[in-house]
N, C-alpha and C. Protein backbone atom coordinates (compact mmCIF):
# COMPACT_ATOMS: atom_id res chain seq x y z
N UNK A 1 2.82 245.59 -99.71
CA UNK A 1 1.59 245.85 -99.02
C UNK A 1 0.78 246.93 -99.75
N UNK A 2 1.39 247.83 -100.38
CA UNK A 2 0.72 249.04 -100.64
C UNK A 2 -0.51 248.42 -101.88
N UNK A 3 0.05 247.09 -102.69
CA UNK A 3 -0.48 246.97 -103.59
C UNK A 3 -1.63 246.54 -103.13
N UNK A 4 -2.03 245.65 -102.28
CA UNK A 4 -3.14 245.28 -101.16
C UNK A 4 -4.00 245.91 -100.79
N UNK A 5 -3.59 247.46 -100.63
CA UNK A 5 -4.31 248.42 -100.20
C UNK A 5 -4.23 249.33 -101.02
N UNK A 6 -4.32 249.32 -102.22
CA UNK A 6 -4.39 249.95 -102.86
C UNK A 6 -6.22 249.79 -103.33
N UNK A 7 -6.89 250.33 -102.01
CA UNK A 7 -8.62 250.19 -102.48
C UNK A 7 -8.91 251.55 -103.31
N UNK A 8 -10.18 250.92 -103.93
CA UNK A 8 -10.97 252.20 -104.20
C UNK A 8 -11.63 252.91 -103.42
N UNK A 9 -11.32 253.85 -103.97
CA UNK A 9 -12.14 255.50 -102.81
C UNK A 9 -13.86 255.16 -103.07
N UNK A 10 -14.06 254.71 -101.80
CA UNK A 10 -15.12 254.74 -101.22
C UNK A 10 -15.78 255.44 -101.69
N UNK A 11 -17.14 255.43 -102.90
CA UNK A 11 -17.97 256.42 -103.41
C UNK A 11 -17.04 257.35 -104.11
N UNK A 12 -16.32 256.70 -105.21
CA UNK A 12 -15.14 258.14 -106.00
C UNK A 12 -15.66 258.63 -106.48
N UNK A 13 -17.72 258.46 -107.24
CA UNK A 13 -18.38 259.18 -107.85
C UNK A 13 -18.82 259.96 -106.73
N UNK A 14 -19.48 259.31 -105.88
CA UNK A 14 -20.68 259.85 -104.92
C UNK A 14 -20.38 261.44 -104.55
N UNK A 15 -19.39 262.21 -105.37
CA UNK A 15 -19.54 263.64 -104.98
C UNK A 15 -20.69 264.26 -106.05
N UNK A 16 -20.66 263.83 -107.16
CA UNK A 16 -22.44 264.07 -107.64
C UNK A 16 -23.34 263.95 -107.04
N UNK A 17 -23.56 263.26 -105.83
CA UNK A 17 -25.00 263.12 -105.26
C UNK A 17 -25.31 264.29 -103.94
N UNK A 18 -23.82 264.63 -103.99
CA UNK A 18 -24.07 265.70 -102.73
C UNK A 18 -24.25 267.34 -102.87
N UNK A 19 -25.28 267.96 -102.18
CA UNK A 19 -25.73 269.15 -102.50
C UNK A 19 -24.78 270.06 -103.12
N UNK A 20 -23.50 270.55 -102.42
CA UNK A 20 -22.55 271.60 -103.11
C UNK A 20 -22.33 271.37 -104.50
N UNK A 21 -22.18 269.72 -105.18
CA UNK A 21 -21.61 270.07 -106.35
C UNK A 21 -22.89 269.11 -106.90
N UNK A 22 -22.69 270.64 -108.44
CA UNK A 22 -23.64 270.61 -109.18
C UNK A 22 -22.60 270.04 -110.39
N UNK A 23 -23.96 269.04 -111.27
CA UNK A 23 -22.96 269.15 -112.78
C UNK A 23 -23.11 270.27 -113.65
N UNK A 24 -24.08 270.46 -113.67
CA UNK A 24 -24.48 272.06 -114.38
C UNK A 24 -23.53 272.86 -114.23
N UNK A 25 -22.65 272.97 -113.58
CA UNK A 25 -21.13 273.92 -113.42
C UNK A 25 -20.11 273.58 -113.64
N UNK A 26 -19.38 274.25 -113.77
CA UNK A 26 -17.52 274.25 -114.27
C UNK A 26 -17.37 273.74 -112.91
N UNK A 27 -16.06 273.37 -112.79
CA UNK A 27 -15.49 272.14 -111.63
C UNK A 27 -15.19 273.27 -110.69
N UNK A 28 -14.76 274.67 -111.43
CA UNK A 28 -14.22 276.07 -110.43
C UNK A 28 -15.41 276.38 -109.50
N UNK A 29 -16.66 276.37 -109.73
CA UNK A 29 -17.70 277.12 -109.47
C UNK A 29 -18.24 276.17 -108.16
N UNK A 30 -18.23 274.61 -108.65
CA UNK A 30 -18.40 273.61 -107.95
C UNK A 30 -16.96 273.63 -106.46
N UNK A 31 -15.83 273.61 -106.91
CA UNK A 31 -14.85 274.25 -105.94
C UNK A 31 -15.61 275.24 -104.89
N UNK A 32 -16.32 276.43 -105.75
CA UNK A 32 -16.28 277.50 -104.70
C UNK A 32 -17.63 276.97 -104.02
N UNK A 33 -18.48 276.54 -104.56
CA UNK A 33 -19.87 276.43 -103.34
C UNK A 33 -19.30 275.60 -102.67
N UNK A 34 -18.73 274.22 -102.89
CA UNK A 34 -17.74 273.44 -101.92
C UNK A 34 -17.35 273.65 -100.57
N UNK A 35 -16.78 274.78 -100.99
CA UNK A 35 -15.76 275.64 -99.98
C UNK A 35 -16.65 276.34 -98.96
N UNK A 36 -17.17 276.82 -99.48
CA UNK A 36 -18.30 277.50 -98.62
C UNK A 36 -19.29 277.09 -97.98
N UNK A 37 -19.62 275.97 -98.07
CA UNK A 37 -20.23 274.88 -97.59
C UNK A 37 -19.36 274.47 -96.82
N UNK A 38 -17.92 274.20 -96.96
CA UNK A 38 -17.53 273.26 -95.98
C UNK A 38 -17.13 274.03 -95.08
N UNK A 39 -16.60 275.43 -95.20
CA UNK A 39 -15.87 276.16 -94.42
C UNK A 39 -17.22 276.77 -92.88
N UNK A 40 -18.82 276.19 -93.41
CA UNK A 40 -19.58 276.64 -92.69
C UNK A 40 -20.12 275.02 -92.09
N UNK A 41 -19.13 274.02 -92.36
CA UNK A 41 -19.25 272.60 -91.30
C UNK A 41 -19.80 272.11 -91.91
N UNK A 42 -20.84 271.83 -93.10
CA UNK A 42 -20.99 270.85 -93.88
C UNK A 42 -20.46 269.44 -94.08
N UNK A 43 -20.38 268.44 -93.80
CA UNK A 43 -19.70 267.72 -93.46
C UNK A 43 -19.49 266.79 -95.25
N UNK A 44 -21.07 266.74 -95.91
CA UNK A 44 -20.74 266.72 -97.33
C UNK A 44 -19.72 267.07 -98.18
N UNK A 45 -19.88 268.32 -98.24
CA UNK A 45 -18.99 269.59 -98.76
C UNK A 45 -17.60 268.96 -98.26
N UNK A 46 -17.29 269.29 -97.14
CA UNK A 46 -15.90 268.89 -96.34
C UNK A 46 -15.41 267.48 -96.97
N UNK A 47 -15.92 266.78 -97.45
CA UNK A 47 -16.05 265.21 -98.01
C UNK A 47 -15.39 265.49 -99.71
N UNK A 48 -16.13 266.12 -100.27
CA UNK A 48 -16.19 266.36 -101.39
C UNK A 48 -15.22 267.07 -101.66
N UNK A 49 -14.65 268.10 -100.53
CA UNK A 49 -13.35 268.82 -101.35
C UNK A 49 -11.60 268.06 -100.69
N UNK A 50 -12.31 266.95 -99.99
CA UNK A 50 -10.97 266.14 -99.24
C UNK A 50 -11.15 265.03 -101.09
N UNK A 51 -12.11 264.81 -101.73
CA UNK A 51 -11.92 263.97 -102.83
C UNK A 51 -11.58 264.70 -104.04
N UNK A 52 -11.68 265.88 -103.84
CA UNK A 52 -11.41 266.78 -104.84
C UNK A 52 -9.55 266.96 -104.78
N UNK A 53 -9.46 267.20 -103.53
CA UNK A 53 -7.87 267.07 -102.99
C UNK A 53 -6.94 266.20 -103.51
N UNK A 54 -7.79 265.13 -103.12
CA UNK A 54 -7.55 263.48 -103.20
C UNK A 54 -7.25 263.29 -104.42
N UNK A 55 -8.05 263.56 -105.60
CA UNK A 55 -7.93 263.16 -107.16
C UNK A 55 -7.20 263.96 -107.46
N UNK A 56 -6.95 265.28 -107.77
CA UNK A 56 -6.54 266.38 -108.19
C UNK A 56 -7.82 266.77 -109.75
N UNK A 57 -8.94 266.84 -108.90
CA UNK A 57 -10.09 266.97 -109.88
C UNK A 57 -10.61 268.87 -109.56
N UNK A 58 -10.38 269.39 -110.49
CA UNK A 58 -10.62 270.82 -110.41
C UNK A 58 -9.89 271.30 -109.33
N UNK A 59 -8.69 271.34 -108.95
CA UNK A 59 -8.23 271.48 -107.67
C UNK A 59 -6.45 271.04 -107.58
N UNK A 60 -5.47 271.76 -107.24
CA UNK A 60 -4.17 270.77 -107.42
C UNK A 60 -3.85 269.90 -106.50
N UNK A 61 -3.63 268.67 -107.36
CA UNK A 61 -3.12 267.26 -106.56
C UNK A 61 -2.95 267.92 -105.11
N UNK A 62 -3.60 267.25 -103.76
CA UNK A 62 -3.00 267.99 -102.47
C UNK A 62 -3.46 266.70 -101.26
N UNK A 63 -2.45 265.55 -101.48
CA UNK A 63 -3.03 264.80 -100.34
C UNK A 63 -3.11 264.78 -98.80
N UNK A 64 -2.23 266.02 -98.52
CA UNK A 64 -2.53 266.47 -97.36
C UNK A 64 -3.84 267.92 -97.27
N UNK A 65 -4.06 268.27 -97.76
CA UNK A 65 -5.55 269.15 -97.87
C UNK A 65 -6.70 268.33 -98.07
N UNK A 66 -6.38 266.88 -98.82
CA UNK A 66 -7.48 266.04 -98.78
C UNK A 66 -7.61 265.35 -97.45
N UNK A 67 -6.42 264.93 -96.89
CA UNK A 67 -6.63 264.76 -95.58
C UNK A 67 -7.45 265.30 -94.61
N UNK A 68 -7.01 266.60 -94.66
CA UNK A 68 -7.62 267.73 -93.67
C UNK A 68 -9.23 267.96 -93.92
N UNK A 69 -9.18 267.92 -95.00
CA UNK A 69 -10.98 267.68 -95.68
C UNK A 69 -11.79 266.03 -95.02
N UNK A 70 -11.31 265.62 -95.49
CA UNK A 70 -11.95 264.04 -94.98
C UNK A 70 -11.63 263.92 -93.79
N UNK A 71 -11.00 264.14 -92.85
CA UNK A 71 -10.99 264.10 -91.26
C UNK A 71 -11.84 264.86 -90.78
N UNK A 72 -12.36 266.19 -91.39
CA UNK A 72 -13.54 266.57 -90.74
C UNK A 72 -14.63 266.02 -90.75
N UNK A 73 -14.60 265.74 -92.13
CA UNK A 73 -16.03 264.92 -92.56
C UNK A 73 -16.54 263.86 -91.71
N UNK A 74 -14.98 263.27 -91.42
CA UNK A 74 -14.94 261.96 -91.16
C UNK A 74 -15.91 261.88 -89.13
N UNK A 75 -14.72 263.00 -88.81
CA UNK A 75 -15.74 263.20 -87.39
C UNK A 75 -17.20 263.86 -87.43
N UNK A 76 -17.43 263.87 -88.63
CA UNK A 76 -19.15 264.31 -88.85
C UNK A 76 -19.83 263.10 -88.61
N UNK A 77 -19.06 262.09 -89.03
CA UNK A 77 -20.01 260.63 -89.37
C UNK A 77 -19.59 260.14 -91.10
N UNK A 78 -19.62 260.88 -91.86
CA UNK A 78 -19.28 260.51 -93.46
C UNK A 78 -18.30 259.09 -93.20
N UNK A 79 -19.32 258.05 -94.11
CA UNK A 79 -18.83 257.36 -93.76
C UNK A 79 -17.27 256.82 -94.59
N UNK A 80 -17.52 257.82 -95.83
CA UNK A 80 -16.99 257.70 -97.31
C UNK A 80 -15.75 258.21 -96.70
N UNK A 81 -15.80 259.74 -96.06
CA UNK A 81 -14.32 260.53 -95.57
C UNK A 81 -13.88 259.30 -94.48
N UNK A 82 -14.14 258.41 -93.91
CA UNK A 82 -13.83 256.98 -92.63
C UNK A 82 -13.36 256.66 -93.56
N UNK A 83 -13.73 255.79 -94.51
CA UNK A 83 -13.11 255.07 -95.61
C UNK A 83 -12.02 255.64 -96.00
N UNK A 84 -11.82 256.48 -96.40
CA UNK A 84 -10.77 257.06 -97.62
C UNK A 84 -9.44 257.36 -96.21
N UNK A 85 -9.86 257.78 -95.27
CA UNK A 85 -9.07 257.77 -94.12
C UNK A 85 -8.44 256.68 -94.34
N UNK A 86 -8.74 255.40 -93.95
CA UNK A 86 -7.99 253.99 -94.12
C UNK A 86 -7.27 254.13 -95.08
N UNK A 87 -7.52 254.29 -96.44
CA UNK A 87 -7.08 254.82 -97.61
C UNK A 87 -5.79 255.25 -97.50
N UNK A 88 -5.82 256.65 -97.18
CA UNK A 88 -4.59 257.55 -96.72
C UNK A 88 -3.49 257.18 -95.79
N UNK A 89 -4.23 256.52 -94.70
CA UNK A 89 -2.97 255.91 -94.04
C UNK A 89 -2.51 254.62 -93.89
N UNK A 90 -2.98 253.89 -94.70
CA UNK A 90 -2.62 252.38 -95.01
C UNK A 90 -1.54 252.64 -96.49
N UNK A 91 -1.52 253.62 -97.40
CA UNK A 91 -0.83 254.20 -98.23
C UNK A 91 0.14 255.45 -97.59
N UNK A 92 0.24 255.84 -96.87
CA UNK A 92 1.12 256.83 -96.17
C UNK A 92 0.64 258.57 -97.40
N UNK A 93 -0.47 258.06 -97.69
CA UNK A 93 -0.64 260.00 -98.84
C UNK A 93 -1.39 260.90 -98.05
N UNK A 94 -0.29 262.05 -98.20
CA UNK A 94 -0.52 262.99 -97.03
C UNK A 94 -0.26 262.71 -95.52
N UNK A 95 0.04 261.69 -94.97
CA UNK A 95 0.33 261.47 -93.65
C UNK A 95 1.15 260.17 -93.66
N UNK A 96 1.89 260.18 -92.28
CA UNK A 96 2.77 259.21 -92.08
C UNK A 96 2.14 257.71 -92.25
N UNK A 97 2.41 256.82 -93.31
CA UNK A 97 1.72 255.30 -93.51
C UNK A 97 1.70 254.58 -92.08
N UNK A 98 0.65 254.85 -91.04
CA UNK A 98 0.54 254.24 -89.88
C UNK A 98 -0.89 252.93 -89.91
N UNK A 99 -0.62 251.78 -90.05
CA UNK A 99 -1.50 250.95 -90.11
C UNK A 99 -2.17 250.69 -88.85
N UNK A 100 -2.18 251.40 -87.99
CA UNK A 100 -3.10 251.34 -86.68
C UNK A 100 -3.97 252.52 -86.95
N UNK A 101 -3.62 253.45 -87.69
CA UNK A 101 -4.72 254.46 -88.05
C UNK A 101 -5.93 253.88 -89.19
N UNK A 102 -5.34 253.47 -90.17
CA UNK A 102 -5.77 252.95 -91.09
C UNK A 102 -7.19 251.99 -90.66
N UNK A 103 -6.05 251.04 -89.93
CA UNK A 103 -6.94 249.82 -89.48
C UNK A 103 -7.94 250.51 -88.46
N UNK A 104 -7.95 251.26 -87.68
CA UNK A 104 -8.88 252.14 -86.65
C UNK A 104 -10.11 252.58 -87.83
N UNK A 105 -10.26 253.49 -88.55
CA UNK A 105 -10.83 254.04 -89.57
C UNK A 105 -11.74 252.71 -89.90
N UNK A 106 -11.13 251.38 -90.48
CA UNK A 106 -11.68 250.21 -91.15
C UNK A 106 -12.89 249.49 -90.12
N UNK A 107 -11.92 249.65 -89.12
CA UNK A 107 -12.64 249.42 -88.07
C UNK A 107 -13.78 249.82 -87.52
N UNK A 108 -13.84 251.19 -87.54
CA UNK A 108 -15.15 251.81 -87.32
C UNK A 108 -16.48 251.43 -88.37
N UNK A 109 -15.66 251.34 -89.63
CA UNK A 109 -16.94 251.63 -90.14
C UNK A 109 -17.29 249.46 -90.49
N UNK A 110 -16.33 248.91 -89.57
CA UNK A 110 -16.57 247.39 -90.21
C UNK A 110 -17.65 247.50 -88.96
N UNK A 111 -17.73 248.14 -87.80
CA UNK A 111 -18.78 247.91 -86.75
C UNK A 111 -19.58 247.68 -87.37
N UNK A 112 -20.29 249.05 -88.46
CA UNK A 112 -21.86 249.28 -89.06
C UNK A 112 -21.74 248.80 -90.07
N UNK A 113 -20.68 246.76 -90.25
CA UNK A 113 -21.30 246.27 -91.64
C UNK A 113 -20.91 246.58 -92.71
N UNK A 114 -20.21 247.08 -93.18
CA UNK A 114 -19.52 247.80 -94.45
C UNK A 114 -17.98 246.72 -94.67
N UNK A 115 -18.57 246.11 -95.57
CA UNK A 115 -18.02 245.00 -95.99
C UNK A 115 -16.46 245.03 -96.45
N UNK A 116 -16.49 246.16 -97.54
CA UNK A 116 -15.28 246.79 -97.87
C UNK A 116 -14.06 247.38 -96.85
N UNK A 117 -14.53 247.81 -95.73
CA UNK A 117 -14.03 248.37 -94.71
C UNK A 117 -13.42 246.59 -93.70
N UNK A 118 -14.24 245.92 -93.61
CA UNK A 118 -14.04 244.95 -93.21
C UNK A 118 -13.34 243.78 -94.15
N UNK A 119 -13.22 243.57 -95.24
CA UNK A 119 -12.25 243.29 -96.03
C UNK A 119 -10.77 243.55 -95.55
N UNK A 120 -10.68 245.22 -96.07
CA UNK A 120 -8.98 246.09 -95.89
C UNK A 120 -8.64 245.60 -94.66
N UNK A 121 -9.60 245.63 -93.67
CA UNK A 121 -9.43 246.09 -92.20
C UNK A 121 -8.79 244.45 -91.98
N UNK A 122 -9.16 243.32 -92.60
CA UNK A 122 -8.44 242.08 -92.46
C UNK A 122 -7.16 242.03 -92.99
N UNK A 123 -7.25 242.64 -93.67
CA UNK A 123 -6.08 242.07 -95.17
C UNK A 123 -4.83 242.98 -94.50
N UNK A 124 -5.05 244.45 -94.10
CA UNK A 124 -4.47 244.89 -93.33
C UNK A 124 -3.60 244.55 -92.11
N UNK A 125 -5.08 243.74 -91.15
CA UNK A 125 -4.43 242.54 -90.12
C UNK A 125 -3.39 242.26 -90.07
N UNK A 126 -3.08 241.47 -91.32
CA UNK A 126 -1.93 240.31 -91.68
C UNK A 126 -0.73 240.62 -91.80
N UNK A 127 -0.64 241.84 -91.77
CA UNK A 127 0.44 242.74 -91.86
C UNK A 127 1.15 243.35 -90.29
N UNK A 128 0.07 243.53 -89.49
CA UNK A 128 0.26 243.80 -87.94
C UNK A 128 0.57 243.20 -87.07
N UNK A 129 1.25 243.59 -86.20
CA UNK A 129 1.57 242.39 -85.07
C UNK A 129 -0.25 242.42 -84.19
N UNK A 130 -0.29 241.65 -82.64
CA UNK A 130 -1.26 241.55 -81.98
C UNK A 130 -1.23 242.79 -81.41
N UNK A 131 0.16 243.28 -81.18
CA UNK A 131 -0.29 244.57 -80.29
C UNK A 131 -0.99 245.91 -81.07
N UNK A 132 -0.37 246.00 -82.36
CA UNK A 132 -0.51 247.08 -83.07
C UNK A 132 -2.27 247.02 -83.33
N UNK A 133 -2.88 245.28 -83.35
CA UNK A 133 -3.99 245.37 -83.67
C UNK A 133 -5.01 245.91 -82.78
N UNK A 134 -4.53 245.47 -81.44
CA UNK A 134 -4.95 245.82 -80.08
C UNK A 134 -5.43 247.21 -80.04
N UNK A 135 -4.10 247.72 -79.93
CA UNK A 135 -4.24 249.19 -80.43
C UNK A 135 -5.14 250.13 -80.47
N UNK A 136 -5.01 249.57 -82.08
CA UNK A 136 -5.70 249.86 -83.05
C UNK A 136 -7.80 249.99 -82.86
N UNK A 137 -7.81 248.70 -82.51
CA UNK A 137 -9.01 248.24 -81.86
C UNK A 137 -9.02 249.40 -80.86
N UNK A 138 -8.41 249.46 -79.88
CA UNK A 138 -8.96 250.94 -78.51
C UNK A 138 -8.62 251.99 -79.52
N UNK A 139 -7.95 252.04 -80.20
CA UNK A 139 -8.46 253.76 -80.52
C UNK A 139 -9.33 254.09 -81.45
N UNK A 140 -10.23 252.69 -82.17
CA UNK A 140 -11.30 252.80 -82.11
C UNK A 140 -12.51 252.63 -81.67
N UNK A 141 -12.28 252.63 -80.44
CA UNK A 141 -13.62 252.50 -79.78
C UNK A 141 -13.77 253.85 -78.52
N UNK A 142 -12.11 253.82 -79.13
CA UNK A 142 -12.26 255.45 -77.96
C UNK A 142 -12.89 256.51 -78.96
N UNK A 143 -12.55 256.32 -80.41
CA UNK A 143 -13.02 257.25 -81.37
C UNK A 143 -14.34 257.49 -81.40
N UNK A 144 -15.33 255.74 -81.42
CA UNK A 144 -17.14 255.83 -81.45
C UNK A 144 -17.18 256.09 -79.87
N UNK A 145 -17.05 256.00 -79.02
CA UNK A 145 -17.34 256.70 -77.28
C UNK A 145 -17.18 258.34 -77.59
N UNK A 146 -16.32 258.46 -78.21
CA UNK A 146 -16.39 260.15 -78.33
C UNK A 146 -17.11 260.91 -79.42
N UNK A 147 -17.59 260.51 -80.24
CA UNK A 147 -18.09 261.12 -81.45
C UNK A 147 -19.56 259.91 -81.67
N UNK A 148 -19.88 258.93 -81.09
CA UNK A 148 -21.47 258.59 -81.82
C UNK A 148 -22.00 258.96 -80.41
């Protein structure tokens, strides 16, 4: 299964497009506005240093700190930190490999159309029993009732 889900990170560039990190800087410097940005709720920032986590790009390998980064993001709305969520727990990096989390995450963002998300979020399926999908399904919709 893992090979199945083995997607690409959702926007693995798209941390260039977001305010904290500049290319004009060393990856350290980009780290620290990062940080400071995210540590003041930025939800970008918070995005950017869960992919920084995630890769081990200016930063040591840390897939549980990337976790903790992209789950904030993720309850910001980012739809990229949703994605990479599925990511993480359809692969078990940084957290226990629970495919009702995974599939929840896919789920959310297959609501608003996001094709890729709705792809995994099938392929995933096939792997689940009905209940796990069930689930899966309410705890995402308990997730958009509480956060959109």
């Amino acid at each position: 299964m893992n090979n199945i889900i083995v997607a690409l990170l959702f926007f693995l560039l798209s941390a260039n497009a977001f305010a904290c990190y500049d290319k004009s800087l060393n990856i350290m410097d980009n780290y620290d506005n990062c940080l400071v940005d995210a540590e003041e709720g930025v939800a970008e920032a918070q995005f950017v240093l869960g992919l920084m986590y995630y890769t081990g790009r200016g930063v040591a390998h840390d897939y549980r700190e990337a976790v903790r980064w992209y789950t904030k993001a993720a309850k910001q709305g980012i739809a990229s930190a949703q994605y990479n969520l599925g990511v993480v727990y359809g692969n078990g990096h940084g957290v226990a490999q629970d495919y009702k989390c995974a599939y929840m995450w896919w789920d959310i963002l297959a609501s608003s159309g996001e094709a890729e998300a709705v792809k995994n979020r099938d392929i995933l399926a096939k792997e689940m029993t009905p209940s796990q999908i069930g689930k899966a399904q309410d705890m995402a919709r308990e997730w958009m009732a509480k956060h959109q």
